[in-house]
PDB file of N, CA and C in Angstrom:
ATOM      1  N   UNK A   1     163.269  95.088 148.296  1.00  0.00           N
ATOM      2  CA  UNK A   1     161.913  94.888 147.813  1.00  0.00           C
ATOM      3  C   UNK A   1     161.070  94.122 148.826  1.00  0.00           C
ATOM      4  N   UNK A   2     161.664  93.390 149.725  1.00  0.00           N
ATOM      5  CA  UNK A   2     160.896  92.440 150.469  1.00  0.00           C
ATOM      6  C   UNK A   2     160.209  93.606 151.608  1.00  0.00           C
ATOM      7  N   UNK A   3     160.715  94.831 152.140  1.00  0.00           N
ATOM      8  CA  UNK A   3     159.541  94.990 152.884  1.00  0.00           C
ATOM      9  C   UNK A   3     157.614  96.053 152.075  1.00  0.00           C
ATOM     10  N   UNK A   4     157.776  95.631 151.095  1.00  0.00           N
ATOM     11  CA  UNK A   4     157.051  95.788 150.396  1.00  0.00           C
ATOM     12  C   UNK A   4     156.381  94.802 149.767  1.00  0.00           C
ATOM     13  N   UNK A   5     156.760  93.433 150.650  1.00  0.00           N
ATOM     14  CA  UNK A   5     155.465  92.508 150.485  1.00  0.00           C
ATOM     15  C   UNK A   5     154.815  92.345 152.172  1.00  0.00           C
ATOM     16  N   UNK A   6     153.755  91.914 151.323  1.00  0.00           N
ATOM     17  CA  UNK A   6     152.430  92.119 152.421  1.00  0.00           C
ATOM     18  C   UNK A   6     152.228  90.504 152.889  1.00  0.00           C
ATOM     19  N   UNK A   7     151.970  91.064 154.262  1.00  0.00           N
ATOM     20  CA  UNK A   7     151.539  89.460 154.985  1.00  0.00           C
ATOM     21  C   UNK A   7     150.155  89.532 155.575  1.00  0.00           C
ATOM     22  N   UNK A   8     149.639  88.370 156.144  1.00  0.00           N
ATOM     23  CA  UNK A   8     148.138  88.401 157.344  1.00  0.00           C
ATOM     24  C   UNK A   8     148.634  88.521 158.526  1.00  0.00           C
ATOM     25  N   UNK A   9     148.239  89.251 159.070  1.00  0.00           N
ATOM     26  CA  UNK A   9     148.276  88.672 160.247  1.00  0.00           C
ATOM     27  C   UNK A   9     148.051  87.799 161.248  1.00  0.00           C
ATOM     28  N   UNK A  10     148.700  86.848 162.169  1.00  0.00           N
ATOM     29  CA  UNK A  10     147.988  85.681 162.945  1.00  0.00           C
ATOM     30  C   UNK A  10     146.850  85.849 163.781  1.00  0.00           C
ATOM     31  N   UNK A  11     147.183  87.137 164.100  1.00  0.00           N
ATOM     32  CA  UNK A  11     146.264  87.361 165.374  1.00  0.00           C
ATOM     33  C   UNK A  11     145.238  88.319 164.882  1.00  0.00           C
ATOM     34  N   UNK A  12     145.285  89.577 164.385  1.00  0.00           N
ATOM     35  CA  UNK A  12     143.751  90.159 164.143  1.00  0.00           C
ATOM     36  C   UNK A  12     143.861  90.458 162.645  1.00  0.00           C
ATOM     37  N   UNK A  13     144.127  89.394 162.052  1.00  0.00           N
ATOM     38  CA  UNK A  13     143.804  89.344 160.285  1.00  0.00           C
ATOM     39  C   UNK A  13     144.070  90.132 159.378  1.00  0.00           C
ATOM     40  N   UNK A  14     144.669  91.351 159.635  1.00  0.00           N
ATOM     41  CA  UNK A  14     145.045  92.500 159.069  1.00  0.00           C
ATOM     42  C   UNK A  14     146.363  92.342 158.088  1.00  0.00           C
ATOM     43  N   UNK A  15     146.216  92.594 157.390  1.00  0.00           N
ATOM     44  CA  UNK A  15     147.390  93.169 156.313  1.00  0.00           C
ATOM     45  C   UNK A  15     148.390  93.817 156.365  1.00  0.00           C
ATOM     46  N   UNK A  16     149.653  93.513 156.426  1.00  0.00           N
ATOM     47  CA  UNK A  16     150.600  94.675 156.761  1.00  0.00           C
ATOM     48  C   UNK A  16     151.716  94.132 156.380  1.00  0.00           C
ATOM     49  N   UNK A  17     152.910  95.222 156.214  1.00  0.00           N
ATOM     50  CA  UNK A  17     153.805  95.067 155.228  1.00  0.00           C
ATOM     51  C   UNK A  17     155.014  94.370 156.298  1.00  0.00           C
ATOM     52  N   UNK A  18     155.463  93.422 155.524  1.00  0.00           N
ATOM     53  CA  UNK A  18     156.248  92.358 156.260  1.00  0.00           C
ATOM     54  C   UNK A  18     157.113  93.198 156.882  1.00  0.00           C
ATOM     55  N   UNK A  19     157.908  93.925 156.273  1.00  0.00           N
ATOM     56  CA  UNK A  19     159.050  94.738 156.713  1.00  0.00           C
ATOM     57  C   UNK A  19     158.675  95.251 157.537  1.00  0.00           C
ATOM     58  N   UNK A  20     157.801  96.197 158.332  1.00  0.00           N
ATOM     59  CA  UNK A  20     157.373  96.742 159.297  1.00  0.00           C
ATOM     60  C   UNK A  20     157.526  95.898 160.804  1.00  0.00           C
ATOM     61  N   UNK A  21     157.219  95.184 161.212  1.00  0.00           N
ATOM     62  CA  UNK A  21     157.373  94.288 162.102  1.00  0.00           C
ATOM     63  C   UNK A  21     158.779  93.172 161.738  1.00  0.00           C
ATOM     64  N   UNK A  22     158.937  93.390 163.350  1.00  0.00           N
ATOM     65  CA  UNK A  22     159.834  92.041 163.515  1.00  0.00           C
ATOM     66  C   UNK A  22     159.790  90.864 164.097  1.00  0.00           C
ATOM     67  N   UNK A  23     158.201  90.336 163.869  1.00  0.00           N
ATOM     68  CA  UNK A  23     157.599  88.946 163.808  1.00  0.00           C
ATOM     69  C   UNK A  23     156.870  88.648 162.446  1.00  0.00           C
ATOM     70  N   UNK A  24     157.476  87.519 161.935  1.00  0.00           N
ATOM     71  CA  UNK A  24     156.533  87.326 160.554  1.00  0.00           C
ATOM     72  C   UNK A  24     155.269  87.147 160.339  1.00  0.00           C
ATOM     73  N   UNK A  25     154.853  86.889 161.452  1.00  0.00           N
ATOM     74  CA  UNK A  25     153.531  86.364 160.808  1.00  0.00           C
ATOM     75  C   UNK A  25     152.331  87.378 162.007  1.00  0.00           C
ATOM     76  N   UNK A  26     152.906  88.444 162.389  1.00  0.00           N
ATOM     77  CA  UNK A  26     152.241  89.456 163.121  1.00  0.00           C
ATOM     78  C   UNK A  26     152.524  90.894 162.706  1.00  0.00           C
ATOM     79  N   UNK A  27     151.281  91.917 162.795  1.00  0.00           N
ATOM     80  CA  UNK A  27     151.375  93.158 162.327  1.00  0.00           C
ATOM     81  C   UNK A  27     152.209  93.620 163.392  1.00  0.00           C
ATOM     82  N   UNK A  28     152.689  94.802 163.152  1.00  0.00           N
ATOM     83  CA  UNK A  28     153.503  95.219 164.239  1.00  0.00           C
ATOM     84  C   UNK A  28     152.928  95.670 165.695  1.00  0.00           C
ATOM     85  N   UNK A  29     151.286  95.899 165.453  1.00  0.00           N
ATOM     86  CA  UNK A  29     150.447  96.308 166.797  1.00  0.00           C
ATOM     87  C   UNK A  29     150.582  95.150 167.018  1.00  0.00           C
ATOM     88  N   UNK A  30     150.169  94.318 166.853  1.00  0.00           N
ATOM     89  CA  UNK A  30     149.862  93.015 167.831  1.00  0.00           C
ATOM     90  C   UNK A  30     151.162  91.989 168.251  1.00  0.00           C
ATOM     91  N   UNK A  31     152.045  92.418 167.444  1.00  0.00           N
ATOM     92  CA  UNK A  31     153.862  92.199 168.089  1.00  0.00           C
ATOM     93  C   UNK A  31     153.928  92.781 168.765  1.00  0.00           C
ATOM     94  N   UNK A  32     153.786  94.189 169.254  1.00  0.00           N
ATOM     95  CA  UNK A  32     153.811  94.998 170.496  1.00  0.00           C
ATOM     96  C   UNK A  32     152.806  94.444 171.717  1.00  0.00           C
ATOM     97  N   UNK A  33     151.621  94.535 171.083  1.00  0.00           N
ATOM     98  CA  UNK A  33     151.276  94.018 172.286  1.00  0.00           C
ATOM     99  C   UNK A  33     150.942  92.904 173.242  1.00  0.00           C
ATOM    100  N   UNK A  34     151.207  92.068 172.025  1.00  0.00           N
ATOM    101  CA  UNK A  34     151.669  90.135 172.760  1.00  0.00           C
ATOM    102  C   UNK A  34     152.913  89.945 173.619  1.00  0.00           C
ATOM    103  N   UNK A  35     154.103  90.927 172.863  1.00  0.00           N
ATOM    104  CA  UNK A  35     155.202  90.565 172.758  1.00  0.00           C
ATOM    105  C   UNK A  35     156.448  91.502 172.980  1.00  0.00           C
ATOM    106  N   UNK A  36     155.971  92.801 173.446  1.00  0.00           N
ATOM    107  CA  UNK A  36     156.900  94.190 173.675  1.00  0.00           C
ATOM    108  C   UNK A  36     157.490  94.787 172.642  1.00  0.00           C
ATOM    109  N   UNK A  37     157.384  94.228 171.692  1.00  0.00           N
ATOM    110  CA  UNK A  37     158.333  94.829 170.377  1.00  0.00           C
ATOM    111  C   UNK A  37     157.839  96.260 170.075  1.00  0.00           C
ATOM    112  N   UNK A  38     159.250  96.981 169.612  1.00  0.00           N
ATOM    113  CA  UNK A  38     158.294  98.224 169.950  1.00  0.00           C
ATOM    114  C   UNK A  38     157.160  98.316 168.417  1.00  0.00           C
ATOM    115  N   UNK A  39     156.249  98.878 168.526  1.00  0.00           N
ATOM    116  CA  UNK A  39     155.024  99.500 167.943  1.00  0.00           C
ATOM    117  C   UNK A  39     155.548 100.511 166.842  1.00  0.00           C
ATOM    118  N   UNK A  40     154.578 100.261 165.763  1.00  0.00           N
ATOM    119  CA  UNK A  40     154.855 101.693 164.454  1.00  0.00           C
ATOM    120  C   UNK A  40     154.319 102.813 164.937  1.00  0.00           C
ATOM    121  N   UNK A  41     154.627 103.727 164.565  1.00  0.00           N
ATOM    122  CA  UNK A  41     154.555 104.919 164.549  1.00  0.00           C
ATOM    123  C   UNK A  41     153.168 105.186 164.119  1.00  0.00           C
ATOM    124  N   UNK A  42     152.099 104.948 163.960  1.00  0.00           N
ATOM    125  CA  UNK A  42     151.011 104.335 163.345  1.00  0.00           C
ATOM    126  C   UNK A  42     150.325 105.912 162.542  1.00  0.00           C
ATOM    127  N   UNK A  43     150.336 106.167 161.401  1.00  0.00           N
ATOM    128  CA  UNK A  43     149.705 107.376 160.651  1.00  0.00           C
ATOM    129  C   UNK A  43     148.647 107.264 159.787  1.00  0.00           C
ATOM    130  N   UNK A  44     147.486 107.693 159.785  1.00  0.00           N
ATOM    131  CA  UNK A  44     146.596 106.672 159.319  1.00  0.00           C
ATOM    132  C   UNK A  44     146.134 107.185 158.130  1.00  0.00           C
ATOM    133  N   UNK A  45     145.687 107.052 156.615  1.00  0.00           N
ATOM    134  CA  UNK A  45     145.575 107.230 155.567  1.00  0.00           C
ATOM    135  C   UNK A  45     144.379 106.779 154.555  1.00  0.00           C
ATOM    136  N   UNK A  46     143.339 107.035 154.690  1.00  0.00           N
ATOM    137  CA  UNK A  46     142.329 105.900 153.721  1.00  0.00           C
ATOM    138  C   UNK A  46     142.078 105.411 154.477  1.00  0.00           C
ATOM    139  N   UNK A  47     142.305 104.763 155.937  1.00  0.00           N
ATOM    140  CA  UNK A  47     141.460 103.283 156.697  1.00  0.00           C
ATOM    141  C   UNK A  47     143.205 102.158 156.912  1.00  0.00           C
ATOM    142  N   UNK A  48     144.334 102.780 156.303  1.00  0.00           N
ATOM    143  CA  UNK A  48     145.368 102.248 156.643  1.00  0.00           C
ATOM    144  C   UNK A  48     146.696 103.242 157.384  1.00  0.00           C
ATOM    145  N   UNK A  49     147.283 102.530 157.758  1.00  0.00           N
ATOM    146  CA  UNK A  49     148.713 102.925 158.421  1.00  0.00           C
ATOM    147  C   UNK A  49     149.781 103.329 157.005  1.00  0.00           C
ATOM    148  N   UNK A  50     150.103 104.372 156.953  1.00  0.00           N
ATOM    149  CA  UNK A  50     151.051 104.584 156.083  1.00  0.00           C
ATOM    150  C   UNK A  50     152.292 104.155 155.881  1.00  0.00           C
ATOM    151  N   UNK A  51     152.587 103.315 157.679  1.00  0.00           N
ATOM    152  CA  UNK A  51     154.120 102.983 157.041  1.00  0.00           C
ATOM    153  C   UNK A  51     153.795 101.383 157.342  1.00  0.00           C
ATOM    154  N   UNK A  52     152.888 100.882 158.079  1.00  0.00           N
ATOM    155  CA  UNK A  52     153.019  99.404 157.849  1.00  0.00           C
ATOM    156  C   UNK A  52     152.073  98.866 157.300  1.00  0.00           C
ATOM    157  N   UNK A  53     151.073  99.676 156.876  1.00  0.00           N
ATOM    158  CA  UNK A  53     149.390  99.094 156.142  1.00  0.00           C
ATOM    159  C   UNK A  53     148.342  98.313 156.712  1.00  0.00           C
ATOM    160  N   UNK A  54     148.740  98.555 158.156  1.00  0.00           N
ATOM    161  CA  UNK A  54     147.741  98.202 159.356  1.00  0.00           C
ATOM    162  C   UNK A  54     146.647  98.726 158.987  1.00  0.00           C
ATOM    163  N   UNK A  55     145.243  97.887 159.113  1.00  0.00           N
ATOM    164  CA  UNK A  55     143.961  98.550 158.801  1.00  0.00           C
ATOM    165  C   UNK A  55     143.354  98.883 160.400  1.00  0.00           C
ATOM    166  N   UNK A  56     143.990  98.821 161.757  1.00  0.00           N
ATOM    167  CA  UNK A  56     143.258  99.155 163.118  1.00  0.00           C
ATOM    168  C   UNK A  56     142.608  98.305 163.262  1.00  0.00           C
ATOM    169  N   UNK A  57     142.809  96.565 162.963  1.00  0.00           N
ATOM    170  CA  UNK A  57     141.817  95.468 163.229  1.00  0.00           C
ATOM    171  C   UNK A  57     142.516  95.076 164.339  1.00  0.00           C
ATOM    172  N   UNK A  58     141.855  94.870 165.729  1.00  0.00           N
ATOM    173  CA  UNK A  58     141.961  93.851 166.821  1.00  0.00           C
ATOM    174  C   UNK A  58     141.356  92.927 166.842  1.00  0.00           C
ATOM    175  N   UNK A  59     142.092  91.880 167.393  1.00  0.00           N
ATOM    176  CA  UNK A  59     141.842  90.487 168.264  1.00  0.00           C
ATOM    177  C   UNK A  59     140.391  90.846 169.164  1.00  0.00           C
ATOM    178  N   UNK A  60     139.618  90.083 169.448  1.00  0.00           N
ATOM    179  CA  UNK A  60     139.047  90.310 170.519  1.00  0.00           C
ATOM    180  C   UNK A  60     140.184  89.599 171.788  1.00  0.00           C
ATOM    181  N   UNK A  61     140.939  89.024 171.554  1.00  0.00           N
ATOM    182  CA  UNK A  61     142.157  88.794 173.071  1.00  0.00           C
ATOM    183  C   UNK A  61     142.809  90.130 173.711  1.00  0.00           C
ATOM    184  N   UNK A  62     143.237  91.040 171.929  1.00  0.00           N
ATOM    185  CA  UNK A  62     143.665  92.133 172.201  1.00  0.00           C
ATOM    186  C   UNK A  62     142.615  93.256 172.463  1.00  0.00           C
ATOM    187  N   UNK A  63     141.967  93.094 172.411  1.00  0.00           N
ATOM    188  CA  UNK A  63     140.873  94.079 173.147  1.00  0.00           C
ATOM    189  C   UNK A  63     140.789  93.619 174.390  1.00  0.00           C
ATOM    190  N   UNK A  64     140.548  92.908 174.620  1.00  0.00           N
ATOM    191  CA  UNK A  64     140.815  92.051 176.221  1.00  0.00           C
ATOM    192  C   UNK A  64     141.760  92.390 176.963  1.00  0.00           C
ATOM    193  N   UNK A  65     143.141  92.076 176.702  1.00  0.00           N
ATOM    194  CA  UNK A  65     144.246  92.825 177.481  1.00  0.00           C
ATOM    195  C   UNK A  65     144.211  94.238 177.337  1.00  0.00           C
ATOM    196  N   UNK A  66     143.842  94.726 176.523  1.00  0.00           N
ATOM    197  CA  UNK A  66     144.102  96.448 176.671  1.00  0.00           C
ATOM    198  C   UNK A  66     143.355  96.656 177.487  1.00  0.00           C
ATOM    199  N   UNK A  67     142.168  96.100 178.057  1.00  0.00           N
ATOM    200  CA  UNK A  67     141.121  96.783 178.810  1.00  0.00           C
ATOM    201  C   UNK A  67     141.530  96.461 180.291  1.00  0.00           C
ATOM    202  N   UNK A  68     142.721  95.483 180.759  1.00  0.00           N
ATOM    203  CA  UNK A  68     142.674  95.799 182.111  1.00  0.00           C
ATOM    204  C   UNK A  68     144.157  96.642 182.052  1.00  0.00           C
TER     205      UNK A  68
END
C-alpha cells in the first residue's frame, strides 16, 4: 500500500507517488536529474504521469541545468 501514498516534492513541488522514486522526499524527475537515479518512464494522463503522478513541474535550478 505504501507506494500509493503521495509525497511533495523538495525541489519542484510536485506530487508524486512515494513508491516511484528512490529518494523520499524527491519526484523521480528531479532524483534523476540532481542525482542519476534512473527516471520514470514518464506517460502523461490529465496533466499527470501515470505511473508516478508527476504533474511536469520544474525547479527553476532544474531548468537551469538542463539548459547547458
Amino acid at each position: 500500500m505504501a507506494e500509493k501514498e503521495l509525497g511533495v516534492c523538495d525541489e519542484c513541488g510536485s506530487l508524486f507517488l512515494k513508491g516511484s522514486s528512490q529518494m523520499m522526499g524527491l519526484c523521480p524527475e528531479c532524483a534523476h536529474v540532481l542525482y542519476g537515479y534512473p527516471n520514470c518512464p514518464h506517460r502523461f494522463l490529465n496533466g499527470r504521469c501515470v505511473n508516478c503522478y508527476w504533474d511536469g513541474s520544474k525547479s527553476e535550478y532544474i531548468k537551469h541545468l538542463e539548459e547547458d
